[in-house]
N, C-alpha and C. Protein backbone atom coordinates (compact mmCIF):
# COMPACT_ATOMS: atom_id res chain seq x y z
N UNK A 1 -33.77 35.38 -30.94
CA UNK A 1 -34.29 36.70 -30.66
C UNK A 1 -33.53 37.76 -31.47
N UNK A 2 -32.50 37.53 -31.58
CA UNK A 2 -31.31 38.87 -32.15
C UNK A 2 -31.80 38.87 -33.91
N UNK A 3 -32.03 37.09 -34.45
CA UNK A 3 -32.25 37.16 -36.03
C UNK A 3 -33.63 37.91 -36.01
N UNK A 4 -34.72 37.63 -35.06
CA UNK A 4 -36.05 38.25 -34.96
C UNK A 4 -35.73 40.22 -35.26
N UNK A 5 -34.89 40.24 -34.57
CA UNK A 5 -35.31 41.95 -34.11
C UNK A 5 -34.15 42.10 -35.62
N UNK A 6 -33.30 41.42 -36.06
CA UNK A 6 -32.50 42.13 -37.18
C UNK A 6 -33.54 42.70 -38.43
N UNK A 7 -34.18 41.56 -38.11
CA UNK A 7 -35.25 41.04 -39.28
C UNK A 7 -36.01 41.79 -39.36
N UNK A 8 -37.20 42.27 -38.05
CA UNK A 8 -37.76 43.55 -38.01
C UNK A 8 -36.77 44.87 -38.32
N UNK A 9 -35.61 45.34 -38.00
CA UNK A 9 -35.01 46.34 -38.53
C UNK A 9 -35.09 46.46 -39.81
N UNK A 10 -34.59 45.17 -40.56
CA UNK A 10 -34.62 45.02 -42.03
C UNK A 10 -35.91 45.50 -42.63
N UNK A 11 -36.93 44.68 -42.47
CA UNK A 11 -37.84 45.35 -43.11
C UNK A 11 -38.56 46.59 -43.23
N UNK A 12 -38.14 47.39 -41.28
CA UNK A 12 -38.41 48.14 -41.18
C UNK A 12 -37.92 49.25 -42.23
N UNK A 13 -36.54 49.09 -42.54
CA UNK A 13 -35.45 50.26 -43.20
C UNK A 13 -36.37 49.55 -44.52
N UNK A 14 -36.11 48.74 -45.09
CA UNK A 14 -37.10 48.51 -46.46
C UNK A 14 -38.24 49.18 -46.54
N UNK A 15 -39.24 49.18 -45.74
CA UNK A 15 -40.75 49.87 -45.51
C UNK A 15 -40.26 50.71 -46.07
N UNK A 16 -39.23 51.88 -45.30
CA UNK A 16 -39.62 53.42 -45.19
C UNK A 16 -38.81 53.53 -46.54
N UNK A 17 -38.01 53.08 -47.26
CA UNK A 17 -37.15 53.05 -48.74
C UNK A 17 -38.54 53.24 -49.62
N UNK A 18 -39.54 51.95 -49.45
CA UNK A 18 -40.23 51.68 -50.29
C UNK A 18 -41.32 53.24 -49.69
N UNK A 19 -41.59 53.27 -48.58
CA UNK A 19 -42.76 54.07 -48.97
C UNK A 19 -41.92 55.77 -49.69
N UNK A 20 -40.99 56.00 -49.33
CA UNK A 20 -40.61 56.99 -50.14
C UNK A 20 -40.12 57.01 -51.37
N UNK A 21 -39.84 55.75 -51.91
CA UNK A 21 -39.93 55.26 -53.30
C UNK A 21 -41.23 55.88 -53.84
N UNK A 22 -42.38 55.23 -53.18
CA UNK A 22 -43.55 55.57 -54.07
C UNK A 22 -44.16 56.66 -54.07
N UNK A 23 -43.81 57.42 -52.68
CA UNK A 23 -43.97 59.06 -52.15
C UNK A 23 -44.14 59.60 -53.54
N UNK A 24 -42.51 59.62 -54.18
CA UNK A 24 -41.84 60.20 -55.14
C UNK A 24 -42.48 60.28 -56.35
N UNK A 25 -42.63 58.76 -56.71
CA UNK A 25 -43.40 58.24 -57.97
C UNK A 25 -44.78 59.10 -58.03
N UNK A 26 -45.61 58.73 -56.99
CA UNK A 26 -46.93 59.83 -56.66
C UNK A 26 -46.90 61.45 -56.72
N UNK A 27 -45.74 61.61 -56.58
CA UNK A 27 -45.66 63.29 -56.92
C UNK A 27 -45.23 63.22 -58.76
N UNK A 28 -44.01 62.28 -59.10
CA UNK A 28 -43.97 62.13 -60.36
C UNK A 28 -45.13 62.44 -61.19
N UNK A 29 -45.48 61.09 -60.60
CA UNK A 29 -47.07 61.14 -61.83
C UNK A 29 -48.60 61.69 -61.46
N UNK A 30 -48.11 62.69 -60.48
CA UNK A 30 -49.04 63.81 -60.79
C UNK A 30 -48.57 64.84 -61.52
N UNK A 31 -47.53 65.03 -61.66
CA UNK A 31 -46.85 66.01 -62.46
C UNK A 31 -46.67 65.96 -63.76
N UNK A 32 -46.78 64.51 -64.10
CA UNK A 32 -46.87 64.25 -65.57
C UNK A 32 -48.26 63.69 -66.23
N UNK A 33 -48.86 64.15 -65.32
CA UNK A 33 -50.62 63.36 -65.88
C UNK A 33 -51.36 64.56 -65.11
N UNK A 34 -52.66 64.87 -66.26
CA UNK A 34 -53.99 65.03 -64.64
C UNK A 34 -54.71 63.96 -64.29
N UNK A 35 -54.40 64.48 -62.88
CA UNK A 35 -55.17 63.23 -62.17
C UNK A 35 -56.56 63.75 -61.37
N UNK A 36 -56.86 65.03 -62.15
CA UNK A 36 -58.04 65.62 -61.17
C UNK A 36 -59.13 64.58 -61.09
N UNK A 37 -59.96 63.39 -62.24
CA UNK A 37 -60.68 62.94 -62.28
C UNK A 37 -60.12 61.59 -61.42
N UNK A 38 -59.35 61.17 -60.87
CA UNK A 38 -58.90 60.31 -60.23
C UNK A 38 -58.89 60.48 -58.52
N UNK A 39 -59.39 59.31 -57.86
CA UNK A 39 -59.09 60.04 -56.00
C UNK A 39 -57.24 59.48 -55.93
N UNK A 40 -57.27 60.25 -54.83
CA UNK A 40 -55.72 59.64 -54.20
C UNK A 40 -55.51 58.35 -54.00
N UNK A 41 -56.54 57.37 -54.21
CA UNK A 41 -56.12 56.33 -53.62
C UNK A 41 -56.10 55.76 -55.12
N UNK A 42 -56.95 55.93 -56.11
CA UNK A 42 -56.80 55.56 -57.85
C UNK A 42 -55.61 55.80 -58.03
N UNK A 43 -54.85 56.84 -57.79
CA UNK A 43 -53.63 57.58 -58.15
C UNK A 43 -52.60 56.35 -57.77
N UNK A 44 -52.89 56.47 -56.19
CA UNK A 44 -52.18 55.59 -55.54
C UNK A 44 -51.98 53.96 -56.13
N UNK A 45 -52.79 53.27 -56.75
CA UNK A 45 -53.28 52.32 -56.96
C UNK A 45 -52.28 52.40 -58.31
N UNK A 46 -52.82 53.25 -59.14
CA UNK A 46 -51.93 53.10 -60.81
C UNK A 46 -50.50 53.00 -60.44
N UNK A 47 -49.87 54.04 -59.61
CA UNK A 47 -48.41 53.75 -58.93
C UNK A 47 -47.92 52.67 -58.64
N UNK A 48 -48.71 51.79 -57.84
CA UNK A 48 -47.91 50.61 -57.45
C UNK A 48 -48.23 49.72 -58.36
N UNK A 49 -49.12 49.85 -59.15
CA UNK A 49 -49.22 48.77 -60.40
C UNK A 49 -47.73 49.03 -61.21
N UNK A 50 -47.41 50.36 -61.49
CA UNK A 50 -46.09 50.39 -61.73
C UNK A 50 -44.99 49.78 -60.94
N UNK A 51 -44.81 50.48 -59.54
CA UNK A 51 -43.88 49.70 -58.93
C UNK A 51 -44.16 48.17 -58.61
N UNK A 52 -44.86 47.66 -58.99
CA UNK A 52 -44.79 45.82 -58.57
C UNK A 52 -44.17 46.00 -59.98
N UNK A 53 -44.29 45.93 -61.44
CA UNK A 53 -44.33 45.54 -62.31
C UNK A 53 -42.85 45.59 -62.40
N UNK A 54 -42.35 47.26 -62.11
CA UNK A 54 -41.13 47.25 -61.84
C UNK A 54 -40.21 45.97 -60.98
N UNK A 55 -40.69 45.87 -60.04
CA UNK A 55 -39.91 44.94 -59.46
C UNK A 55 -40.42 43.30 -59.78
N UNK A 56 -41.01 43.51 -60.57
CA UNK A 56 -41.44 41.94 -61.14
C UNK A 56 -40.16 42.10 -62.20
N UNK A 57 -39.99 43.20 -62.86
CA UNK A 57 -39.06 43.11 -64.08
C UNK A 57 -37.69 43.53 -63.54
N UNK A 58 -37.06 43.19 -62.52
CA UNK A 58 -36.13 43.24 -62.19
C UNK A 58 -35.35 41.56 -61.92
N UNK A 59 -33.95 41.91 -62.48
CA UNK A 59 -33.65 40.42 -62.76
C UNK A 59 -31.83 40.10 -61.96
N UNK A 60 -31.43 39.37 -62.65
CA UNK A 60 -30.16 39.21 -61.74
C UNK A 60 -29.21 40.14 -63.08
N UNK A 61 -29.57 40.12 -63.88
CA UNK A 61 -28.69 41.45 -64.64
C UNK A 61 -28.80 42.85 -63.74
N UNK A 62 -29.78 42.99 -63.70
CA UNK A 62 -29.97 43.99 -63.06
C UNK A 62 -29.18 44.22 -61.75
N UNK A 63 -29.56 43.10 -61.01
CA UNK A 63 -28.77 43.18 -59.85
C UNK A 63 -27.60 43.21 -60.09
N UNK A 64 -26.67 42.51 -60.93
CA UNK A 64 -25.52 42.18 -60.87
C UNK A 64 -24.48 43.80 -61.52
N UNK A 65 -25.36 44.70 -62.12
CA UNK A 65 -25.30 46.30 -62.75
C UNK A 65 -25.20 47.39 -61.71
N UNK A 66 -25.91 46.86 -60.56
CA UNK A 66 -26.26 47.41 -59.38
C UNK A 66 -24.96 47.36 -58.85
N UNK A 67 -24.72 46.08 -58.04
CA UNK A 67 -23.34 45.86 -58.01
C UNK A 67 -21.99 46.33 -58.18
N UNK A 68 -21.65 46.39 -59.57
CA UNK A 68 -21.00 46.40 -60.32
C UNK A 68 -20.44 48.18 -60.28
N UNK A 69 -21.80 49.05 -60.00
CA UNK A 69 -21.93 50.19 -59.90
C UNK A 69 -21.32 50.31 -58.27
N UNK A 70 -21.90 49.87 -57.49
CA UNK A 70 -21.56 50.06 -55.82
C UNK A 70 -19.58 49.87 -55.83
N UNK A 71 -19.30 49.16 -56.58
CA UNK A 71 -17.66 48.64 -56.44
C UNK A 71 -17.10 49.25 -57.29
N UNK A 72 -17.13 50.06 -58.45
CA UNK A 72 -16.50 50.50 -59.45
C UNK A 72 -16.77 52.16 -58.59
C-alpha cells in the first residue's frame, strides 16, 4: 500500500512538472509563431510533438550533465 500511494505521489508531482513544462512551451510558441490559423488544440498538438521528441532525445549523457550540475 505505502509503494502504491508513493507511486501515485510520484507521478502525481511529475504530471503537474510536465503539464507546466508544456504550459510554458505553449505560451513560448505562441510568441514565436502565429498561430491564428491554428485551434488550441493544433497548437497544443505541435508542442508535444516537440516535447516527446525532446524526451525521446534525451540520453544518459544528458542525465549524467544533469547530475553533475545538481552536485557541483
Amino acid at each position: 500500500m505505502r509503494v502504491a500511494l508513493y507511486k501515485e505521489i510520484a507521478y502525481n508531482y511529475i504530471m503537474d512538472h510536465l503539464k507546466e513544462y508544456v504550459k510554458e512551451w505553449m505560451e513560448f510558441h505562441k510568441s514565436e509563431r502565429d498561430c491564428s490559423n491554428e485551434s488550441e488544440e493544433e497548437t497544443f498538438e505541435i508542442v508535444m510533438e516537440d516535447v516527446i521528441s525532446s524526451v525521446s532525445d534525451y540520453n544518459f549523457h544528458d542525465y549524467g550533465k544533469a547530475l553533475e550540475k545538481e552536485e557541483g
